[in-house]
Protein backbone atom coordinates (compact mmCIF):
# COMPACT_ATOMS: atom_id res chain seq x y z
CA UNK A 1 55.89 2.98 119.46
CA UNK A 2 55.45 -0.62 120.76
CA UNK A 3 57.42 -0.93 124.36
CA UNK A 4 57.34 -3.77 126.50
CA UNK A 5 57.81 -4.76 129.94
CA UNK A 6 59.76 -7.91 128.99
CA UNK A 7 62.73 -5.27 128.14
CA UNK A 8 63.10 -3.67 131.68
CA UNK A 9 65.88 -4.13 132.92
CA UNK A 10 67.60 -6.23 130.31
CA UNK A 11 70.91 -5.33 128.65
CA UNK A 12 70.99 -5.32 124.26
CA UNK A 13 73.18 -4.17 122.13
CA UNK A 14 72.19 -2.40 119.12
CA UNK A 15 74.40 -2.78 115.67
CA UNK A 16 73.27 -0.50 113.19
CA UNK A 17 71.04 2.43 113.28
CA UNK A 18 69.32 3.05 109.73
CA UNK A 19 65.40 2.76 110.40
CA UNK A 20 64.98 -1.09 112.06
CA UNK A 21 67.96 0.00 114.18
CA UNK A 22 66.94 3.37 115.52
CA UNK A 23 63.17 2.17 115.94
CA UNK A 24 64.46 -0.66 118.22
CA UNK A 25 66.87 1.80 120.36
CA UNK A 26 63.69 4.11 120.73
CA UNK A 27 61.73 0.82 122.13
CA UNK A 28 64.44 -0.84 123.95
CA UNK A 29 65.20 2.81 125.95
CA UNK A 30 61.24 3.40 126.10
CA UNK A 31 60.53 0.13 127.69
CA UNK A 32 63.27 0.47 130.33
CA UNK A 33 66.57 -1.46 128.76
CA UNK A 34 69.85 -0.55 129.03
CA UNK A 35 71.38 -0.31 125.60
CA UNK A 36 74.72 0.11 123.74
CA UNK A 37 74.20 1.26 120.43
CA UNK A 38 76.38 1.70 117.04
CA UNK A 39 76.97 2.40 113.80
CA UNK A 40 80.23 2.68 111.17
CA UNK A 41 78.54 6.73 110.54
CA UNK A 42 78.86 8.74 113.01
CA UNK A 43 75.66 11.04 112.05
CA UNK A 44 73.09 8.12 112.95
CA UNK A 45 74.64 7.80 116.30
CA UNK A 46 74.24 11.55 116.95
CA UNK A 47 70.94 11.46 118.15
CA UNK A 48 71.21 8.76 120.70
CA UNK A 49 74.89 10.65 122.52
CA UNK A 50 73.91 10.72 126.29
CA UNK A 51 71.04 8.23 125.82
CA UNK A 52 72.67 5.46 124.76
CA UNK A 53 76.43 3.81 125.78
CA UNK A 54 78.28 4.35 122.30
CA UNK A 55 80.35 2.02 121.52
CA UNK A 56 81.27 -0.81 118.88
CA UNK A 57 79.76 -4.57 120.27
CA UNK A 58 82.97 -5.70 118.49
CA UNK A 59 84.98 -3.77 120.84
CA UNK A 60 83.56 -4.68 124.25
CA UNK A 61 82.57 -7.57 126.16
CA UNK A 62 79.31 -8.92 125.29
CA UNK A 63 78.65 -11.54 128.72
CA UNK A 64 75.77 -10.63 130.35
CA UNK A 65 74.02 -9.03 127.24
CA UNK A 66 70.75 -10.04 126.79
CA UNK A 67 70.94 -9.94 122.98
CA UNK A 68 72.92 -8.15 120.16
CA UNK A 69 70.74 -6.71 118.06
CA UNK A 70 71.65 -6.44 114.33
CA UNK A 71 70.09 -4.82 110.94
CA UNK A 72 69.06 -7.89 108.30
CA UNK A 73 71.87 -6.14 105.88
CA UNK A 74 74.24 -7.20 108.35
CA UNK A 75 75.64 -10.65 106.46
CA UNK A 76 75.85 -13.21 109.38
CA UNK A 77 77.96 -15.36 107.00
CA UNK A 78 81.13 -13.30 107.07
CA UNK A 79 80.43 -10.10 109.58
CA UNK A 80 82.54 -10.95 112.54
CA UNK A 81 80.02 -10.12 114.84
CA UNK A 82 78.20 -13.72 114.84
CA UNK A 83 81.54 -15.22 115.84
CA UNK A 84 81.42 -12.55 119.07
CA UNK A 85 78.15 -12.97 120.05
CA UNK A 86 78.22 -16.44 119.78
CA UNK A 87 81.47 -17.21 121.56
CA UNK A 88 79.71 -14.88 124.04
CA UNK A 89 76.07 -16.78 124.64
CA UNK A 90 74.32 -13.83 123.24
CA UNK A 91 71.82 -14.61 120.77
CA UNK A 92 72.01 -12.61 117.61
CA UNK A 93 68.23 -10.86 116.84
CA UNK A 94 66.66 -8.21 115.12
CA UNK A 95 63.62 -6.11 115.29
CA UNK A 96 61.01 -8.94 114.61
CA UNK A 97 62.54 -10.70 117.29
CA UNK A 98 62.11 -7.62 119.78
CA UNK A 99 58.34 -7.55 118.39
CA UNK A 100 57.59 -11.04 119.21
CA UNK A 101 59.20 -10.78 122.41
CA UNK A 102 57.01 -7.68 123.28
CA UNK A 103 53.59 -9.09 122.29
CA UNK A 104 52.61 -10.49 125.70
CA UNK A 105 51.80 -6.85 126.28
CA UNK A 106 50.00 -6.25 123.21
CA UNK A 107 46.14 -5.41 123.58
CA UNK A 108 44.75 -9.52 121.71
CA UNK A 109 45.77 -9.56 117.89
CA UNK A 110 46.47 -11.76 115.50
CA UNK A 111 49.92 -11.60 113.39
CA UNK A 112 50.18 -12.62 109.42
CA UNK A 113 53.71 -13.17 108.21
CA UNK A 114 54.24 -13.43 104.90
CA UNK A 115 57.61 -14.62 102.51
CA UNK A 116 59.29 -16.22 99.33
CA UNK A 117 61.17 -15.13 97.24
CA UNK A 118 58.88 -13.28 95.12
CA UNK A 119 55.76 -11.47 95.46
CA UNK A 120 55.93 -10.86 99.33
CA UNK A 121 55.12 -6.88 99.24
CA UNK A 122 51.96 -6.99 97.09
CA UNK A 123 51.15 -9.57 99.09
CA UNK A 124 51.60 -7.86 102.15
CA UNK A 125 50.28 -4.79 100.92
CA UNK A 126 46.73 -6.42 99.39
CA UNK A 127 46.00 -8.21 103.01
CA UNK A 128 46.71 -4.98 104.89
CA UNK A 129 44.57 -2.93 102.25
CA UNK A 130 41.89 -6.09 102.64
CA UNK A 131 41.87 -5.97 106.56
CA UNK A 132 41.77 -2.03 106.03
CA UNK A 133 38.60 -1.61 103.54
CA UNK A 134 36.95 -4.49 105.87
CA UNK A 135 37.37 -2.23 108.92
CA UNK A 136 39.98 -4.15 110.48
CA UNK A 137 42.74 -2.34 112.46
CA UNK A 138 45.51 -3.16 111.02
CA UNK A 139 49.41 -2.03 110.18
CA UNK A 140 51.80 -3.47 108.25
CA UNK A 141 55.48 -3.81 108.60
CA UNK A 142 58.82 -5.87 108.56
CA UNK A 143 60.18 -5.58 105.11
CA UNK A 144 57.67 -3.10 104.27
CA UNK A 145 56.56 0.43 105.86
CA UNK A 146 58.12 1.55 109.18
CA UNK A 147 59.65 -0.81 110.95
CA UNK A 148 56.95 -2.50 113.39
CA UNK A 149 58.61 -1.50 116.52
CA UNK A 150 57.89 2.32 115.37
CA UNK A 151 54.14 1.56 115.32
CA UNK A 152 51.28 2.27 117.45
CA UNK A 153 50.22 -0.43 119.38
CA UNK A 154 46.89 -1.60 117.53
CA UNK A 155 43.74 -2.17 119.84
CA UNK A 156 41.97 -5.16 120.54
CA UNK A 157 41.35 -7.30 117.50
CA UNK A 158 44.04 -5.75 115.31
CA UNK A 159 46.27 -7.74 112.93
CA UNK A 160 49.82 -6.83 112.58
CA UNK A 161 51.15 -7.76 108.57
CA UNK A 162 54.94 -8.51 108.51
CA UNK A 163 56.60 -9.14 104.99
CA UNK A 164 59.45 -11.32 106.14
CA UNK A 165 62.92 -11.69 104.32
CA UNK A 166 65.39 -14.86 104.57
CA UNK A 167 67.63 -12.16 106.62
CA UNK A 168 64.50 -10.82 109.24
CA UNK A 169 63.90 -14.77 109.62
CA UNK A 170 67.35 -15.63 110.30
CA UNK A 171 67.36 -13.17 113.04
CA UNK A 172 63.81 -14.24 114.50
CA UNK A 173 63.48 -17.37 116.89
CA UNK A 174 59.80 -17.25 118.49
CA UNK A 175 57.13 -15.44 116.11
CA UNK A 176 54.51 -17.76 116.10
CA UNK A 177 52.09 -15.94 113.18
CA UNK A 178 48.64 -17.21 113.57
CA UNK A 179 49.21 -17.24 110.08
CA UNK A 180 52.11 -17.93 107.99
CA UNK A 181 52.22 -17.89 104.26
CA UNK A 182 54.79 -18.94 102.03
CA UNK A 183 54.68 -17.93 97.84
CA UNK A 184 57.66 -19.43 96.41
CA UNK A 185 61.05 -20.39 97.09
CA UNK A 186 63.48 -19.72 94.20
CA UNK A 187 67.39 -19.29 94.38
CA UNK A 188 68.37 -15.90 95.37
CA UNK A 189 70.86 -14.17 98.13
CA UNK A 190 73.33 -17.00 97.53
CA UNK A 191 76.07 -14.71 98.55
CA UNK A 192 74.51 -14.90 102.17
CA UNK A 193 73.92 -18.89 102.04
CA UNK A 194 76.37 -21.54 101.26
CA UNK A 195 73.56 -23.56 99.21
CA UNK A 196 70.15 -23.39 98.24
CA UNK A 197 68.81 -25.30 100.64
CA UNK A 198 70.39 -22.68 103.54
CA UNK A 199 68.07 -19.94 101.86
CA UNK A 200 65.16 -22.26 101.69
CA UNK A 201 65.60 -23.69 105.33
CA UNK A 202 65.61 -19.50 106.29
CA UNK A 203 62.25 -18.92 104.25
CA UNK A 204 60.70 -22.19 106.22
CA UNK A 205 61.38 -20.70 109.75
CA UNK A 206 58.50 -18.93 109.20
CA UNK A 207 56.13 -22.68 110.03
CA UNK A 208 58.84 -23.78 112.55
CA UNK A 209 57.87 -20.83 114.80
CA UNK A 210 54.20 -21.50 114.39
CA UNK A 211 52.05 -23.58 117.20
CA UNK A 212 50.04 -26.17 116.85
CA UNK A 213 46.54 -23.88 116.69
CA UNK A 214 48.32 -21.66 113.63
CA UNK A 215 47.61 -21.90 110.03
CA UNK A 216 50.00 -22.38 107.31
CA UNK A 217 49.35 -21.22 103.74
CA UNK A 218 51.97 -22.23 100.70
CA UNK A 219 52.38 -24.44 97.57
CA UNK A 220 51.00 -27.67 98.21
CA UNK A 221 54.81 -29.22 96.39
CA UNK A 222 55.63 -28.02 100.75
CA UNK A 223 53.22 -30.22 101.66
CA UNK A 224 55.09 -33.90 100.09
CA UNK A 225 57.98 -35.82 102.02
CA UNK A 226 59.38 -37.04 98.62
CA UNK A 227 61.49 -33.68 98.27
CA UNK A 228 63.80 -32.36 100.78
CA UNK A 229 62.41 -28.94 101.11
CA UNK A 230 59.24 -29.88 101.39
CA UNK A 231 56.93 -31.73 104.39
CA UNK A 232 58.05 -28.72 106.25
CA UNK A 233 54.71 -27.29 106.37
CA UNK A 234 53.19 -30.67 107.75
CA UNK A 235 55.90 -31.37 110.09
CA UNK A 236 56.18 -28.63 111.92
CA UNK A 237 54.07 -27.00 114.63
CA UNK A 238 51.22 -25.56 112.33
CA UNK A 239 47.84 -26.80 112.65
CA UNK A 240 46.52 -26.51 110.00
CA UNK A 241 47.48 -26.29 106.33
CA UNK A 242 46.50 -24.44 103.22
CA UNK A 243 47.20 -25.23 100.00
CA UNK A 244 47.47 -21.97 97.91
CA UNK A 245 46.44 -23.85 94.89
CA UNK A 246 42.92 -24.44 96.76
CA UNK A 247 41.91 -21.47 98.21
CA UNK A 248 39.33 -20.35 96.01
CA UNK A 249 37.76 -24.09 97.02
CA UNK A 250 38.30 -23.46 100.20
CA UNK A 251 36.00 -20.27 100.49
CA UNK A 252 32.51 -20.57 102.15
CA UNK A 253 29.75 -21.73 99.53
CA UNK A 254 28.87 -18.10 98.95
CA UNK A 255 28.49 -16.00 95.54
CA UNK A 256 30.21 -13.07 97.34
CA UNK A 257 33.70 -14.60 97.66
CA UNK A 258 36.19 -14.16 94.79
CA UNK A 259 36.98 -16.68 92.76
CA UNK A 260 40.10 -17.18 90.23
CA UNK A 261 37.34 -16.18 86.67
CA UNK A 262 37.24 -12.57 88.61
CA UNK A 263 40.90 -11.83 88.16
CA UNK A 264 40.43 -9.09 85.10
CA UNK A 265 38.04 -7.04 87.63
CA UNK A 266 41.73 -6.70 89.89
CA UNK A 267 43.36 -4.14 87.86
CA UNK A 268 45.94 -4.31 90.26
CA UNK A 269 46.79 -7.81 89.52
CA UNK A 270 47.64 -9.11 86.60
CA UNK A 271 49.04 -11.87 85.55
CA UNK A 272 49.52 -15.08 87.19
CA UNK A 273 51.88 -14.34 89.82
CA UNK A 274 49.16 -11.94 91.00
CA UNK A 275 46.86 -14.41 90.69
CA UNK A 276 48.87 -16.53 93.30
CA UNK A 277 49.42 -13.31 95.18
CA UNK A 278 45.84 -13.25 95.41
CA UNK A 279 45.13 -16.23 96.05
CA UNK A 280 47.49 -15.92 99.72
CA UNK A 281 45.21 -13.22 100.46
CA UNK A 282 41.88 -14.59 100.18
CA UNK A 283 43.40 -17.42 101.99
CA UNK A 284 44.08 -15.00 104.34
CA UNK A 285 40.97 -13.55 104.64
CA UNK A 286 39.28 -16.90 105.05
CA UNK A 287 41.39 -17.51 108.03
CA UNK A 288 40.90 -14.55 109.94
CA UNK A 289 36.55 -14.71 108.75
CA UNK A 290 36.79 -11.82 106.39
CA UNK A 291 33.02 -11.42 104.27
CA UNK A 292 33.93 -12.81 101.20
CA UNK A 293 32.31 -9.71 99.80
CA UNK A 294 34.69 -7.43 101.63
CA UNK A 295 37.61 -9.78 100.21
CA UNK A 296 36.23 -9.37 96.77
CA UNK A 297 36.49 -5.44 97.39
CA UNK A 298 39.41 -5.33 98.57
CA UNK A 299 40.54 -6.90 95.43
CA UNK A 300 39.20 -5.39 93.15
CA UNK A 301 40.16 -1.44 94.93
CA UNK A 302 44.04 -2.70 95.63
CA UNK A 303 46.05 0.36 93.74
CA UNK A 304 48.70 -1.69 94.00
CA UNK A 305 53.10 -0.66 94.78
CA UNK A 306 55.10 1.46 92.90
CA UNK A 307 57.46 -0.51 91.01
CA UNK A 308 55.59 -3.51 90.77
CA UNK A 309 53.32 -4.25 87.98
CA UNK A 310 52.11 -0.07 88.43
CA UNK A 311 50.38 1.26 85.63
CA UNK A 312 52.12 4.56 84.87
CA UNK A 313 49.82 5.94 82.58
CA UNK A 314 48.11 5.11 78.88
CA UNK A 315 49.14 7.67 76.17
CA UNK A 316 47.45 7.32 72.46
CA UNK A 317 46.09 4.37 73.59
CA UNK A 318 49.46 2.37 74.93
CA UNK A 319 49.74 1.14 77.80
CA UNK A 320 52.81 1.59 80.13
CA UNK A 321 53.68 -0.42 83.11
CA UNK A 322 56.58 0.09 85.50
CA UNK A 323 57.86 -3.36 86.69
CA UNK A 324 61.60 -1.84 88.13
CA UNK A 325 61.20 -4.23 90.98
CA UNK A 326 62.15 -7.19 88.68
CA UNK A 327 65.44 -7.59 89.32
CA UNK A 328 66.06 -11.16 88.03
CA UNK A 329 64.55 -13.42 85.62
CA UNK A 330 62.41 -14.94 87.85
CA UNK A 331 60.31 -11.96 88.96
CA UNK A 332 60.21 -11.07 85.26
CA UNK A 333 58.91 -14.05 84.27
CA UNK A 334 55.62 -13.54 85.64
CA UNK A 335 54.63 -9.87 84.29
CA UNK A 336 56.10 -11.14 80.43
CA UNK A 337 53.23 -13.99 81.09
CA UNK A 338 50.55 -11.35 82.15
CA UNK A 339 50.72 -10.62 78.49
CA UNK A 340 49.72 -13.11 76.41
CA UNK A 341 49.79 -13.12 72.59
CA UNK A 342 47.30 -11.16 70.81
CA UNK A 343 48.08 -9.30 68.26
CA UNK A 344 45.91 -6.02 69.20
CA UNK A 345 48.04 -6.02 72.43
CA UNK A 346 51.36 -6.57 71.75
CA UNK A 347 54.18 -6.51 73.77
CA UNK A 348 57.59 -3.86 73.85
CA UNK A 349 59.90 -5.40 76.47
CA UNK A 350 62.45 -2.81 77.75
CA UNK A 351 65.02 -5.57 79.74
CA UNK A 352 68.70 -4.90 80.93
CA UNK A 353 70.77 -3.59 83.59
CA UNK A 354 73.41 -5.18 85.93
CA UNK A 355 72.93 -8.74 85.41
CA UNK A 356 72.34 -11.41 88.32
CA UNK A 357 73.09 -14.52 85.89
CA UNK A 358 74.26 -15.27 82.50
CA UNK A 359 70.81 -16.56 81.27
CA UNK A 360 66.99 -15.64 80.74
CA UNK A 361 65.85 -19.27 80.80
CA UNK A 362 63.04 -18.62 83.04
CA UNK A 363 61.95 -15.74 80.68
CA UNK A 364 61.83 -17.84 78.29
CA UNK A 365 58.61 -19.89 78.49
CA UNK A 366 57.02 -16.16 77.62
CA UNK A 367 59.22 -15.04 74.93
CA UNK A 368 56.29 -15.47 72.35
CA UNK A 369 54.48 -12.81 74.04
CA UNK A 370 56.99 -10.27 73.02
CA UNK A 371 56.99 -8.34 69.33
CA UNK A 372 60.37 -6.07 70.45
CA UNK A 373 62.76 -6.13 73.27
CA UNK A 374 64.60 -3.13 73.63
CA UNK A 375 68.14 -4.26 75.73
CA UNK A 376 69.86 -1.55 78.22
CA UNK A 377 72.45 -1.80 80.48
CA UNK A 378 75.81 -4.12 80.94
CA UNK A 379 73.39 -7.27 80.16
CA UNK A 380 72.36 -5.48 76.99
CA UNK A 381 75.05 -7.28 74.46
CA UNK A 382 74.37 -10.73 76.40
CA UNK A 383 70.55 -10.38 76.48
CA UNK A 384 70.81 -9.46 72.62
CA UNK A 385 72.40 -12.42 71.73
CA UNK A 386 70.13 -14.54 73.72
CA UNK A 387 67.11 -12.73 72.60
CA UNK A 388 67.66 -12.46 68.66
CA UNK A 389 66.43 -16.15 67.65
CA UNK A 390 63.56 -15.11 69.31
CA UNK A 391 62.12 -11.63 68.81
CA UNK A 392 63.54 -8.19 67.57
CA UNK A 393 65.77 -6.75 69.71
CA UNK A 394 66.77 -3.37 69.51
CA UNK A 395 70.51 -2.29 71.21
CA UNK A 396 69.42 0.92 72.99
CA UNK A 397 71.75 0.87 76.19
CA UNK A 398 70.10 3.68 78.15
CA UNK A 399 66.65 3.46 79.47
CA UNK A 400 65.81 6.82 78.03
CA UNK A 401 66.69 5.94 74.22
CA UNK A 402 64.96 2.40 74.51
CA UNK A 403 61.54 4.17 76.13
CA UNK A 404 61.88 6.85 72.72
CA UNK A 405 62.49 3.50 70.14
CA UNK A 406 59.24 1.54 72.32
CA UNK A 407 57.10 4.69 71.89
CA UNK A 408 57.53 5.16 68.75
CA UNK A 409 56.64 1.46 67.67
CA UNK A 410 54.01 0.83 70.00
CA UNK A 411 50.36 0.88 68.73
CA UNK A 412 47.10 1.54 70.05
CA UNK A 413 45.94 -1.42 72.80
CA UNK A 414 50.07 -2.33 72.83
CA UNK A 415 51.84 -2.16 76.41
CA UNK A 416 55.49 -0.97 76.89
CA UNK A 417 56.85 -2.89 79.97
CA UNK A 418 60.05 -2.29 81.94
CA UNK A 419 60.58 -5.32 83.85
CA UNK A 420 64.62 -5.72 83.61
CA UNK A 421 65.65 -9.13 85.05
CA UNK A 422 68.35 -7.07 86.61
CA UNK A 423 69.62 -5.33 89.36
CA UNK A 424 69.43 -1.08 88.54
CA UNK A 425 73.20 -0.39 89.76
CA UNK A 426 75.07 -0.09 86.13
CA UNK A 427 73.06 3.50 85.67
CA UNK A 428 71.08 3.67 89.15
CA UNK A 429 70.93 4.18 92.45
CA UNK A 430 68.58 1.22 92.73
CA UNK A 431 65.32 -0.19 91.24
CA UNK A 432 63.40 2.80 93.38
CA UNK A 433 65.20 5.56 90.76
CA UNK A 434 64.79 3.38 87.89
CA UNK A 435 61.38 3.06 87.93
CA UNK A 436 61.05 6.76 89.00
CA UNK A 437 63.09 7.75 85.84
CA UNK A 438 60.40 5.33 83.68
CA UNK A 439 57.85 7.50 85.18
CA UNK A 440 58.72 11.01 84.35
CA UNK A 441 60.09 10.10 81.51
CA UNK A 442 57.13 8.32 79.89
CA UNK A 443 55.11 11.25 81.05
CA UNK A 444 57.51 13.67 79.34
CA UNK A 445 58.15 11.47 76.13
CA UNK A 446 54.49 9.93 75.81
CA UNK A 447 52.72 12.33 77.85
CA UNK A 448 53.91 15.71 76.08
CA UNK A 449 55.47 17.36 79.17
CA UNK A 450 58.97 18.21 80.00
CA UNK A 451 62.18 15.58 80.26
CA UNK A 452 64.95 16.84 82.64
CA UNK A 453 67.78 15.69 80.94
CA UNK A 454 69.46 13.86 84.17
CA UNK A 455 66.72 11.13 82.92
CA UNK A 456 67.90 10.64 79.70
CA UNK A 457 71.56 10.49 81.10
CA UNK A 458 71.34 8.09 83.63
C-alpha cells in the first residue's frame, strides 16, 4: 500500500467504496488521516464500521475537509456533490490525486500516464510488459489493475504506468508524468460533457500538469495552433515534445530498435491502431533509455488483453479473434482495417449489440475487407440496412447463432472477428461476459467441446 506523510493529520472524505474507494480509505487511515467514508450499499461500508466516521458527505458539513474524495463513475455534471464541495472550498479528487500528492515520499521514480479515447490499456499494458522484460520495476495502474494506491511502493528507479480516463483526469490537479502520452481524441462520454471540446480539454490535462523538464508524446495535429484543440501540447508546461508519427525516427541509429516494417513479428498487434499503440511505447522506451533491443522484445513477447484484439484460438485453420472491447465504431474501425482484402483471408464480421449511434460511418472506410457480417443485438435491423449495399449480411440476433452461421462459412486462412461497435448491455452484463461467451463458445462450437447452453441464450 502506498501511505504518505502528507495525509497525517488531514481530514477527507471518501464517496464511494468499490476498489479506487476502499484502496484510498486503506491509505488515507494508514498514513494517519482522519476520514469519513460512504457508500449508497451498505455491505462496502461494513468493513470500515469503527474505523472510519460513516456518514453521507451530502449530509454533513464539509468546511475544514481537506478534500472529498470521489470514484471517476461519480458524474460531476449532475451528482450534487460538486455543488457541496464546492460551495464548501473543498476540492473534489480521486485516487490519482491522493497518488500524486503522496509521491514526495516515494523511493525516486518516474511516472508514465497514458490516455485517448482509444487504445489506452494495450498501451498501458505493452509499456509495463516492456519496462518488465527489460528488468525495470515497474506496476501499472489507474484505469487498469489495482488501483495504484493498493500497490507496493516500487524501489528506487521504478516507473509507475497509469492508464488515465477523462473522469480520473477531471479529478487530478498536480500529476506531473515525466511522461505523458496522448493516442487520440474522438467523441465519447458526451453524457458527462456538455461538448466535445469539454471531453477533449479533460484528455489534455494530462500536458497541463506536466513541468517544463517532462516529455509529451501525441499526434503531431496537437502540436498546430490553427485548430482549437490543438497547440496544447506546445503550450503547456512540457518540455519536450514527441510526435507519435516520428518515433520510429526518433530511435538511436541502431539495428536493434524496432521499426514500423517489424510490425507482423508483434502478434499481439495488429493492425494499425496497434501500430500507433506501438509506436507510444517505443516512444516510451526511448524516453526512459530502454535498449532498443529490449523494446523490440518486448514487442514482439506482448500476449496482449483479453478482449482486445485476443486471439482465441485457430480451429481447421480459421482464425478467431475476440475484439468485445469495441464498443463503438470507432474502436472497431481499427481491427476491420487489420484485415485487409485478400481473398485467402477473408473476413466474417460478427457486429451488433446496444447501439451508441445511428451510423457505422467510421467503419466504413474498411467495409471492403469484409465477405459476411453477421448482425446481433438491438442494432442488428439498423446495421443490416446500413450494411446490405455493401457486403452480405446475415440477421442472426444472438451471438451464439451468428458464431454457428460464421463457422460454418469460414474457410481455411479466414478470421471470424467479434468487434461489435456497441455497448454489450441488450444480452450482457458488459463487454467482459461478451467476450467470455465468444470464448467458450468458439471453443465448444469450433473447438469440439461442450456449449453450456446459458451461452447460446444470452
Amino acid at each position: 500500500m502506498i501511505t504518505s506523510g502528507a495525509f497525517r493529520g488531514k481530514r477527507y472524505a471518501v464517496l464511494g467504496l468499490a476498489r479506487s474507494g476502499k484502496a484510498s480509505v486503506e491509505a488515507l487511515l494508514a498514513s494517519g488521516a482522519e476520514v469519513t467514508a460512504w457508500d449508497a450499499r451498505e455491505e462496502p461500508r461494513e468493513p470500515f464500521a469503527g474505523r472510519v466516521t460513516l456518514a453521507d458527505p451530502l449530509g454533513i458539513d464539509l468546511t475544514g475537509f481537506d478534500g472529498v474524495v470521489v470514484s471517476p463513475g461519480v458524474p460531476l455534471n449532475t451528482h450534487p456533490i460538486a455543488a457541496k464541495a464546492r460551495e464548501a472550498g473543498v476540492p473534489l479528487i480521486g485516487d490519482i490525486e491522493l497518488f500524486a500528492l503522496a509521491r514526495g515520499d516515494l523511493p525516486p521514480h518516474r511516472v508514465v500516464g497514458i490516455t485517448g479515447t482509444n487504445g489506452k490499456s494495450t498501451t498501458t499494458a505493452l509499456v509495463h510488459h516492456i519496462l518488465q522484460t527489460a528488468g525495470v520495476p515497474t506496476t501499472m495502474g489507474g484505469n487498469i489493475g489495482l488501483p495504484i494506491l493498493g500497490e507496493e511502493p516500487l524501489p528506487a528507479g521504478g516507473v509507475y504506468v497509469l492508464e488515465l480516463s477523462s473522469y480520473q483526469l477531471d479529478l487530478t490537479h498536480s500529476l506531473a508524468c515525466e511522461v505523458a502520452v496522448l493516442l487520440n481524441i474522438t467523441p465519447d462520454h458526451l453524457d458527462r460533457y456538455e461538448r466535445f471540446e469539454d471531453y477533449a480539454n479533460s484528455k489534455l490535462r494530462l500536458f497541463w500538469m506536466q513541468w517544463i523538464e517532462n516529455v509529451a508524446i501525441a499526434p503531431s495535429k496537437y502540436f498546430h495552433s490553427d485548430d482549437k484543440l490543438a497547440g496544447v501540447v506546445s503550450d503547456g508546461n512540457s518540455g519536450r515534445v514527441m510526435a507519435l508519427e516520428d518515433v520510429f525516427s526518433e530511435c538511436p541509429a541502431d539495428t536493434a530498435f524496432p521499426s514500423e516494417g517489424d510490425q507482423p513479428q508483434w502478434p499481439a498487434l495488429q493492425g494499425p491502431h496497434n501500430l500507433q499503440n506501438a509506436c507510444a511505447a517505443v516512444g516510451v522506451g526511448v524516453v526512459l533509455s530502454i535498449p532498443g533491443f529490449q523494446i523490440a522484445n518486448g514487442l514482439r513477447t506482448f500476449p496482449g488483453l483479453p478482449h482486445r484484439m485476443e486471439r482465441v484460438g485457430e480451429y481447421n485453420s480459421v482464425l478467431f479473434v475476440n475484439d468485445s472491447k469495441a464498443t463503438n465504431p470507432a474502436s472497431t474501425a481499427p481491427a476491420l482495417a487489420a484485415y485487409p482484402p485478400n481473398p485467402n483471408k477473408r473476413l466474417h464480421w460478427i457486429v451488433g449489440g446496444l447501439p451508441k449511434g445511428d451510423d457505422l460511418d467510421e467503419c466504413a472506410p474498411f467495409f471492403a475487407n469484409v465477405v459476411v457480417a453477421y448482425v446481433i443485438g438491438e442494432a442488428g435491423a439498423r446495421f443490416a440496412e446500413l450494411l446490405a449495399p455493401h457486403m452480405r449480411v446475415e440477421r442472426s440476433e444472438m451471438l451464439c447463432e451468428a458464431l454457428r452461421r460464421a463457422i460454418a462459412a469460414a474457410g481455411p486462412g479466414e478470421v471470424v472477428l467479434l468487434s461489435p461497435a456497441c455497448a454489450s448491455f441488450d444480452q450482457f452484463r458488459d463487454y467482459e461476459a461478451r467476450g467470455d461467451a465468444f470464448r467458450r463458445l468458439v471453443h465448444g462450437l469450433a473447438g469440439g467441446g461442450s456449449v453450456d447452453p446459458q451461452w447460446c441464450a444470452a
